[in-house]
PDB file of N, CA and C in Angstrom:
ATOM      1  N   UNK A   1      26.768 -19.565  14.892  1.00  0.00           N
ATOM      2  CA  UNK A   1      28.036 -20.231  14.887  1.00  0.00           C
ATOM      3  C   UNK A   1      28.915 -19.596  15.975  1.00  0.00           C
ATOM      4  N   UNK A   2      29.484 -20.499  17.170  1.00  0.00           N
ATOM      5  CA  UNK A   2      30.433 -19.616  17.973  1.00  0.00           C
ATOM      6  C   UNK A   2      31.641 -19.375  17.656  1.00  0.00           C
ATOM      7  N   UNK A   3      32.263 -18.266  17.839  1.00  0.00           N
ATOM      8  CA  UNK A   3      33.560 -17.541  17.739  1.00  0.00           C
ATOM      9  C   UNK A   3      34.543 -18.038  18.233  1.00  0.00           C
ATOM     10  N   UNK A   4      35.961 -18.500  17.747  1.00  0.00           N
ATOM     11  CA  UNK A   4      36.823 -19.370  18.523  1.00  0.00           C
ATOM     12  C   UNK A   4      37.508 -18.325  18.656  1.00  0.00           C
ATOM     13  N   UNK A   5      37.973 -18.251  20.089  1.00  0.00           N
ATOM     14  CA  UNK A   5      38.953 -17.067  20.745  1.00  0.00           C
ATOM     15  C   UNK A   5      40.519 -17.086  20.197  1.00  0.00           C
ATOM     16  N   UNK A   6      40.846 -16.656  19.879  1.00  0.00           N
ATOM     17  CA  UNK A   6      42.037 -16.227  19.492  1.00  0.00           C
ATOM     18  C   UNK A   6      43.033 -16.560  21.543  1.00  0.00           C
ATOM     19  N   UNK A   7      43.790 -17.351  20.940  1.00  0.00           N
ATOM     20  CA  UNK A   7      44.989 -17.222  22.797  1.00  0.00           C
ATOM     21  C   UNK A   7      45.527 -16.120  22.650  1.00  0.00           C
ATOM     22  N   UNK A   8      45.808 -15.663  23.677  1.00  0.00           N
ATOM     23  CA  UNK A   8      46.096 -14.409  24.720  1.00  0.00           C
ATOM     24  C   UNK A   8      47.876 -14.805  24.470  1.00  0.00           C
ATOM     25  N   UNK A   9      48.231 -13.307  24.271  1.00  0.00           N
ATOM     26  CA  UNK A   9      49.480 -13.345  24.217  1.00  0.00           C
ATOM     27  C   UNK A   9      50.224 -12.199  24.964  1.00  0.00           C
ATOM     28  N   UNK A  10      51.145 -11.680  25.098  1.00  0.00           N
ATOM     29  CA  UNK A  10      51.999 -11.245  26.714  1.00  0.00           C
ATOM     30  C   UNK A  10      52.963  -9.974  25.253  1.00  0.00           C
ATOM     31  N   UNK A  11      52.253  -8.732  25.951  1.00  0.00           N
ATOM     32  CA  UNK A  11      52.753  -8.133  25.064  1.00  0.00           C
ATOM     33  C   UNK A  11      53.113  -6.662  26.351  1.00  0.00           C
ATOM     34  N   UNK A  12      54.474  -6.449  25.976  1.00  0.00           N
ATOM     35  CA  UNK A  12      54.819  -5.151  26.908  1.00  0.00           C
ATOM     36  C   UNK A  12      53.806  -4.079  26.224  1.00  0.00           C
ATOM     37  N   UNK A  13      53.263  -2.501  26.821  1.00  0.00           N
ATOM     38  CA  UNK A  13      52.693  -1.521  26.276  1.00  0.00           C
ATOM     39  C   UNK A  13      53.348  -0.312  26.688  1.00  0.00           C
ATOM     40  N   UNK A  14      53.865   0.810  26.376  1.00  0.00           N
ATOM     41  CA  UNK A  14      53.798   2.140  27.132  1.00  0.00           C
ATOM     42  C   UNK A  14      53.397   3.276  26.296  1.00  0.00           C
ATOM     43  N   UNK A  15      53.696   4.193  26.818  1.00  0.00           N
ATOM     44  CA  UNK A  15      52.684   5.573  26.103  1.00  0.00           C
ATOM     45  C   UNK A  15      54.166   6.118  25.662  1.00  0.00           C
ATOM     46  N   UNK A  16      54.011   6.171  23.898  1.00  0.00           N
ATOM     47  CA  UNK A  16      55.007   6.745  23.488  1.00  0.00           C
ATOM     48  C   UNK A  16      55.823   7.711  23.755  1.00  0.00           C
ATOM     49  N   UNK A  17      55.378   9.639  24.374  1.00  0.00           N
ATOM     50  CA  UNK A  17      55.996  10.086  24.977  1.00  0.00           C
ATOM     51  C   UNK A  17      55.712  10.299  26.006  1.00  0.00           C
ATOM     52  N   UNK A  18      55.313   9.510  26.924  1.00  0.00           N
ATOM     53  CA  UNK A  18      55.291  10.038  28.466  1.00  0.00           C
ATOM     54  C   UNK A  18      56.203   9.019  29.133  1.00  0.00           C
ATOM     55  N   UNK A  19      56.924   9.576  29.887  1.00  0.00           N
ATOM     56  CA  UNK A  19      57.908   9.010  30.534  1.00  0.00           C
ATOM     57  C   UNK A  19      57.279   8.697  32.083  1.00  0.00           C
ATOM     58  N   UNK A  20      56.135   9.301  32.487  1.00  0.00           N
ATOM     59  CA  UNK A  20      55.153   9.021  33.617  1.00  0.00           C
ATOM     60  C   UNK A  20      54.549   7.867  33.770  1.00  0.00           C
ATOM     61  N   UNK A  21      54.125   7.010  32.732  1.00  0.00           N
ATOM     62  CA  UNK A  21      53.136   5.964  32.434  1.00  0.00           C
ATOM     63  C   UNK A  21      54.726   5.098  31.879  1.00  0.00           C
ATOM     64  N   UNK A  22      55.226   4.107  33.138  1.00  0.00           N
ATOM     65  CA  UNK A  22      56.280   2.888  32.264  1.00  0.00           C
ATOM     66  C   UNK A  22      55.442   2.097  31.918  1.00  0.00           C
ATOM     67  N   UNK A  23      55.964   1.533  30.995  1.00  0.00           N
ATOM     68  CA  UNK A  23      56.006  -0.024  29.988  1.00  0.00           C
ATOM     69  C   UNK A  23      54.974  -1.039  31.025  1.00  0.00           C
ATOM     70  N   UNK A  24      53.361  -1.641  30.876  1.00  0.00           N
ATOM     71  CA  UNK A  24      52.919  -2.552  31.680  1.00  0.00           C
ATOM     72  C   UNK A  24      52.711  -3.772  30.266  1.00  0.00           C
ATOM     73  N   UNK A  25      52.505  -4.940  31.486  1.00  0.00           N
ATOM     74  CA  UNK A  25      52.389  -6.190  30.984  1.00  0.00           C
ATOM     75  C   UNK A  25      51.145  -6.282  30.763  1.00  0.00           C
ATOM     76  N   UNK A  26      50.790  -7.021  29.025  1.00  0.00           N
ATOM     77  CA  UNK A  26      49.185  -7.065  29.236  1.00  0.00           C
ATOM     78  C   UNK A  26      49.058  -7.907  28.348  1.00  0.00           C
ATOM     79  N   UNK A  27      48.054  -8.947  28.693  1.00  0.00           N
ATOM     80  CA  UNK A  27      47.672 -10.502  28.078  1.00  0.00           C
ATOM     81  C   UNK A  27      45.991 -10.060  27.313  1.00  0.00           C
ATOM     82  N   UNK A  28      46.666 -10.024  25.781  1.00  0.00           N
ATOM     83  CA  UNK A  28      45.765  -9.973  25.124  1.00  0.00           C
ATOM     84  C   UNK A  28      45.363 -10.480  23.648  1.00  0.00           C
ATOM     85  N   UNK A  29      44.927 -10.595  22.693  1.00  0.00           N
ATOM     86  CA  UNK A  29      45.075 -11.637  21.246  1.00  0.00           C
ATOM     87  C   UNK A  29      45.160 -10.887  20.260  1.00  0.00           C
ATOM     88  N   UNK A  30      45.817  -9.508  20.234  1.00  0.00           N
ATOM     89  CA  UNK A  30      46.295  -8.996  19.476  1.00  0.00           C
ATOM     90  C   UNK A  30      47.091  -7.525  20.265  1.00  0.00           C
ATOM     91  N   UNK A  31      48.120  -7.395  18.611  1.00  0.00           N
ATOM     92  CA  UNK A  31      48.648  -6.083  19.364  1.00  0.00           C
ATOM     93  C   UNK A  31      47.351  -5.095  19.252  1.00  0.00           C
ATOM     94  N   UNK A  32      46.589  -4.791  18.283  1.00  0.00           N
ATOM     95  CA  UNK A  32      45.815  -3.632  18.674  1.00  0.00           C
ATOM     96  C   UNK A  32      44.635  -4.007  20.006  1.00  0.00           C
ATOM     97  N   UNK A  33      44.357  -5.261  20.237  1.00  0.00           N
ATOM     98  CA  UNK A  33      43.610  -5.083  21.346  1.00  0.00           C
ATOM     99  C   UNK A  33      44.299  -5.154  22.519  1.00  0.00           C
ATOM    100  N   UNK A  34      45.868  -5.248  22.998  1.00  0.00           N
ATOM    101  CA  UNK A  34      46.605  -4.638  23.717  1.00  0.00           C
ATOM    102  C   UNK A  34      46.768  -3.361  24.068  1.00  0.00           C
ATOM    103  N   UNK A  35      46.836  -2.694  22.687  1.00  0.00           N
ATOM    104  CA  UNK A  35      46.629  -1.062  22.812  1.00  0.00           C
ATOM    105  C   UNK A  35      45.787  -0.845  23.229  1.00  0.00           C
ATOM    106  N   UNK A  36      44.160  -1.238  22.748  1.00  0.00           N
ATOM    107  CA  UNK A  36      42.930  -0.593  23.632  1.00  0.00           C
ATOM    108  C   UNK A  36      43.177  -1.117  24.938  1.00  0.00           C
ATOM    109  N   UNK A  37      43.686  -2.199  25.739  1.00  0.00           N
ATOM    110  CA  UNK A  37      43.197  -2.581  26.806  1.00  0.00           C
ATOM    111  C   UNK A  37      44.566  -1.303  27.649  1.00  0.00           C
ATOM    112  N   UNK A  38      45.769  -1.310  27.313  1.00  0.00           N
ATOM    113  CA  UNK A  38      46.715  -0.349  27.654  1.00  0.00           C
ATOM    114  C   UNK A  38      46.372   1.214  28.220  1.00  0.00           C
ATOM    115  N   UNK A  39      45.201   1.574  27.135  1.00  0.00           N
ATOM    116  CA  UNK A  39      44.261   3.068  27.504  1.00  0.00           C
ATOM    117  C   UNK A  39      43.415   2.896  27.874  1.00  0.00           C
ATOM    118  N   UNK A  40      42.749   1.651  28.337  1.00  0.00           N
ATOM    119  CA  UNK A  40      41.641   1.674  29.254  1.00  0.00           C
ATOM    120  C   UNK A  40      42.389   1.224  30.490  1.00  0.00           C
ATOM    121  N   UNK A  41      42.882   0.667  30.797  1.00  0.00           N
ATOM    122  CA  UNK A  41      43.103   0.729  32.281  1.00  0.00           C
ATOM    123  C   UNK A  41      44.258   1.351  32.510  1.00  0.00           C
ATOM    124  N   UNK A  42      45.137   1.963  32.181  1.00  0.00           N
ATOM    125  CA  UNK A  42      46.337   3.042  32.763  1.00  0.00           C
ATOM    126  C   UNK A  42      45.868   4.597  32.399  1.00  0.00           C
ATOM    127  N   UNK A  43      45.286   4.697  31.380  1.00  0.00           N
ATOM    128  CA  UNK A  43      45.021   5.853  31.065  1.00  0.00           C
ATOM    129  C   UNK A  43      45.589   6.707  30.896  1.00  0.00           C
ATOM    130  N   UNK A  44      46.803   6.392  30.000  1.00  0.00           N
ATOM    131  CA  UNK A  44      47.712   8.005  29.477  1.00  0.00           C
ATOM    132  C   UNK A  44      47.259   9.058  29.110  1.00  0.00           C
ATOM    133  N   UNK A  45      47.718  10.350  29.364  1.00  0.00           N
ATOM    134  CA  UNK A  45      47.375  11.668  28.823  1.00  0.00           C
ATOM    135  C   UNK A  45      47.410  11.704  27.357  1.00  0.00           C
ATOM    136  N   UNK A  46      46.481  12.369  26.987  1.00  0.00           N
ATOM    137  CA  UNK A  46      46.372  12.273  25.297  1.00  0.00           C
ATOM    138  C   UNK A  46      46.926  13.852  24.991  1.00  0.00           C
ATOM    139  N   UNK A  47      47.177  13.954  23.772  1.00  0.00           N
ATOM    140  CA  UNK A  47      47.887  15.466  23.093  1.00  0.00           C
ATOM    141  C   UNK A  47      46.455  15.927  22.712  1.00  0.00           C
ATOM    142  N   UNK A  48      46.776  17.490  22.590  1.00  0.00           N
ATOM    143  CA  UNK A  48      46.079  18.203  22.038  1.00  0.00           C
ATOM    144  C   UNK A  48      44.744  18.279  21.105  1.00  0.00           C
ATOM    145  N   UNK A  49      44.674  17.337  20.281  1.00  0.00           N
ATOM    146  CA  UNK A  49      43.869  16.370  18.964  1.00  0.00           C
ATOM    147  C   UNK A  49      43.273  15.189  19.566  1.00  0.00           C
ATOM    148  N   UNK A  50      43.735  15.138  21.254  1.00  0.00           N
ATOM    149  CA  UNK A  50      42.887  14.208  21.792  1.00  0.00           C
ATOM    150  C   UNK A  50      42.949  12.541  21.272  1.00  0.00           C
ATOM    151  N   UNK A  51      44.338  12.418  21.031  1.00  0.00           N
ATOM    152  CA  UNK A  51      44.839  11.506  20.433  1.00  0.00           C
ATOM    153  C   UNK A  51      45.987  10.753  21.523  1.00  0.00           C
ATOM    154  N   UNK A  52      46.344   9.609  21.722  1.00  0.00           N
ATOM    155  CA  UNK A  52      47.084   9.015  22.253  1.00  0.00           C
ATOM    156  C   UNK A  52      48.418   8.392  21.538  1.00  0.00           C
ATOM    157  N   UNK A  53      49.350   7.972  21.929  1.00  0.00           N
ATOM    158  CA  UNK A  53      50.085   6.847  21.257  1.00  0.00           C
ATOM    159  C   UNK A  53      51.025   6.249  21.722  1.00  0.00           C
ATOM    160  N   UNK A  54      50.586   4.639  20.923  1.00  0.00           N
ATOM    161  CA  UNK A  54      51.183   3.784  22.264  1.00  0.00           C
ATOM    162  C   UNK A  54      52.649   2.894  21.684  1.00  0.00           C
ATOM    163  N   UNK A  55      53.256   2.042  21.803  1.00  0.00           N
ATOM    164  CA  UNK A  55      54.092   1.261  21.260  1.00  0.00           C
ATOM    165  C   UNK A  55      53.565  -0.125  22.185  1.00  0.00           C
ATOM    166  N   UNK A  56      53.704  -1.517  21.195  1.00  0.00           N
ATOM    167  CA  UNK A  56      53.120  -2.612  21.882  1.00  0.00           C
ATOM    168  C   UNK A  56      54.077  -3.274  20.806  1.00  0.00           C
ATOM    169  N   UNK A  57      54.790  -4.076  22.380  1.00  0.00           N
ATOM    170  CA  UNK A  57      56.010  -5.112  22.003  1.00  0.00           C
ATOM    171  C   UNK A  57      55.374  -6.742  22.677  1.00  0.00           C
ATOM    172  N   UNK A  58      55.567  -7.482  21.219  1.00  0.00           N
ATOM    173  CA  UNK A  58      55.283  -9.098  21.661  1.00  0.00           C
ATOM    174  C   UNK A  58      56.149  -8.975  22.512  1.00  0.00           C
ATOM    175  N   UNK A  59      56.469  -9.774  23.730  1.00  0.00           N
ATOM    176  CA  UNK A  59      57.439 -10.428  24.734  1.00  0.00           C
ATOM    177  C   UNK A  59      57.834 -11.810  23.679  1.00  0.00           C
ATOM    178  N   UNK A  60      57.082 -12.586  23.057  1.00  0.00           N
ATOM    179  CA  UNK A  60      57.248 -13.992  22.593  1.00  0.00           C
ATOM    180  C   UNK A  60      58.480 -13.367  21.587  1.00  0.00           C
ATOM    181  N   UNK A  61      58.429 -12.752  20.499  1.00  0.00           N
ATOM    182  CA  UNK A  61      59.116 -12.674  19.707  1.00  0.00           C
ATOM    183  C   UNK A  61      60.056 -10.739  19.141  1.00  0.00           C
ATOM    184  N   UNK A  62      59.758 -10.169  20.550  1.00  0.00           N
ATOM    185  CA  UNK A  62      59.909  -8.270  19.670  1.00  0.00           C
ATOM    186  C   UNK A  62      59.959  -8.006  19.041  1.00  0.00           C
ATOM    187  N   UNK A  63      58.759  -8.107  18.218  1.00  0.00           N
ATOM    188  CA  UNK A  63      57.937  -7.320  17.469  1.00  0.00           C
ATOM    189  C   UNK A  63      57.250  -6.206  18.069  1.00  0.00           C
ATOM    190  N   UNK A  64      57.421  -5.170  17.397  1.00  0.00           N
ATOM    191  CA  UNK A  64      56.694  -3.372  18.352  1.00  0.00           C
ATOM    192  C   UNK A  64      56.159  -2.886  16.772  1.00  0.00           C
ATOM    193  N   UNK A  65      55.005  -2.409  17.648  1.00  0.00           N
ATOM    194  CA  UNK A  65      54.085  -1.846  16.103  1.00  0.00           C
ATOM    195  C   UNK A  65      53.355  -0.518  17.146  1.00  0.00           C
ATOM    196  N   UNK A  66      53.373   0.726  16.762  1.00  0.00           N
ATOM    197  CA  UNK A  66      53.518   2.075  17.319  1.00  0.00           C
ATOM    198  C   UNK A  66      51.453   2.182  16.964  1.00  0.00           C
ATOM    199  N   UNK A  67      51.060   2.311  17.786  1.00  0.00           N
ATOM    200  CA  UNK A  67      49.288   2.728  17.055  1.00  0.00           C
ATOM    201  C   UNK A  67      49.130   4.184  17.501  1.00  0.00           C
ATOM    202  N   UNK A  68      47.899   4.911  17.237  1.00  0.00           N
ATOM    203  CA  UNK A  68      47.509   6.319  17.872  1.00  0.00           C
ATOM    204  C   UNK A  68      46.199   5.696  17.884  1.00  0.00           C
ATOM    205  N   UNK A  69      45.636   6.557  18.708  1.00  0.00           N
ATOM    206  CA  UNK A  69      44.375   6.249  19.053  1.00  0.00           C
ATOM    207  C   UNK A  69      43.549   7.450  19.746  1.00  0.00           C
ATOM    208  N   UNK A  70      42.797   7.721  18.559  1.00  0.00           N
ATOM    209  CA  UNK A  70      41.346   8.672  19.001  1.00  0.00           C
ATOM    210  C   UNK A  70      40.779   7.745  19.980  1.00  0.00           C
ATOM    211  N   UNK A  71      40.575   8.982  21.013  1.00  0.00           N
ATOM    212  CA  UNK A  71      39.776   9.051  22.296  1.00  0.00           C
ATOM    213  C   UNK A  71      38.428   9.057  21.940  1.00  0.00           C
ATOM    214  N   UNK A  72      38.211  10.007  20.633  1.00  0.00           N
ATOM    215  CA  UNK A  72      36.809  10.035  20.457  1.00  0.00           C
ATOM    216  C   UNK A  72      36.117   8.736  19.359  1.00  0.00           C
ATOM    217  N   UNK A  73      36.863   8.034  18.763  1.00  0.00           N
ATOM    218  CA  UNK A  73      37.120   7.073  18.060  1.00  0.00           C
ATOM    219  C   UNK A  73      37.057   5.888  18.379  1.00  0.00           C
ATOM    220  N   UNK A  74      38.171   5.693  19.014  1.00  0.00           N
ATOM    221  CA  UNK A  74      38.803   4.583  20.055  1.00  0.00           C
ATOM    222  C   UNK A  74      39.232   2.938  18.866  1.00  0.00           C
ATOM    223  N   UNK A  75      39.289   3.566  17.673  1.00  0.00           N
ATOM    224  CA  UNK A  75      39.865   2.501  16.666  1.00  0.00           C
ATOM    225  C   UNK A  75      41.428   2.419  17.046  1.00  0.00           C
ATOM    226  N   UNK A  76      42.454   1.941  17.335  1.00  0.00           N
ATOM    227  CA  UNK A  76      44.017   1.746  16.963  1.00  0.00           C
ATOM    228  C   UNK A  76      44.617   2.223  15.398  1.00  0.00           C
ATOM    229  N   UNK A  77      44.999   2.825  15.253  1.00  0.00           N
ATOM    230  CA  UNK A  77      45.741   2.995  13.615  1.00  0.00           C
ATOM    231  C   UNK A  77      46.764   3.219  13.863  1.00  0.00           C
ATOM    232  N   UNK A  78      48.103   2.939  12.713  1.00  0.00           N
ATOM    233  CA  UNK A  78      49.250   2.638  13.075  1.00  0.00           C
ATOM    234  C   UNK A  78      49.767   4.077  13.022  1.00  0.00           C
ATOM    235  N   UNK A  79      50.972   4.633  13.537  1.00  0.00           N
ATOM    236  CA  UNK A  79      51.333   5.718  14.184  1.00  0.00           C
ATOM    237  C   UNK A  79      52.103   6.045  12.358  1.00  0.00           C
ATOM    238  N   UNK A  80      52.254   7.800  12.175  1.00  0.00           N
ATOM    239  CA  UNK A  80      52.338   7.972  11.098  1.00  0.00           C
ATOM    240  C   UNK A  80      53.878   7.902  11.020  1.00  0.00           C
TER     241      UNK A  80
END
């Protein structure tokens, strides 16, 4: 049975505390697969625990939902 794609939606991303890495635009069908696509191609510095964290704002409606994300993992979970 094929998979119907979910549409691509326009969601700002930046790396919670780094002020190095601003806010990019990224077209994707969810906020957590925004987040992964956010650390795969900008590649913020991760803390200590080798952990990241991002904030991902719809543009359609601002909504921001904060994830962390193991490097060694690479699941999204929501920031504590």
């Amino acid at each position: 049975m094929p998979q119907i794609e979910e549409p691509s939606r326009r969601f700002s991303v930046h790396a919670r505390q780094d002020d190095h890495h601003p806010a990019q635009i990224v077209e994707e069908a969810s906020f957590e697969a925004a987040a992964l696509a956010y650390v795969e191609d900008f590649h913020p510095p991760a803390d200590l625990g080798g952990e990241i964290q991002v904030v991902v704002c719809d543009l359609a409606n601002g909504h921001e939902h904060c994830f962390r994300i193991d490097l060694g993992g690479g699941e999204p979970q929501p920031c504590a």
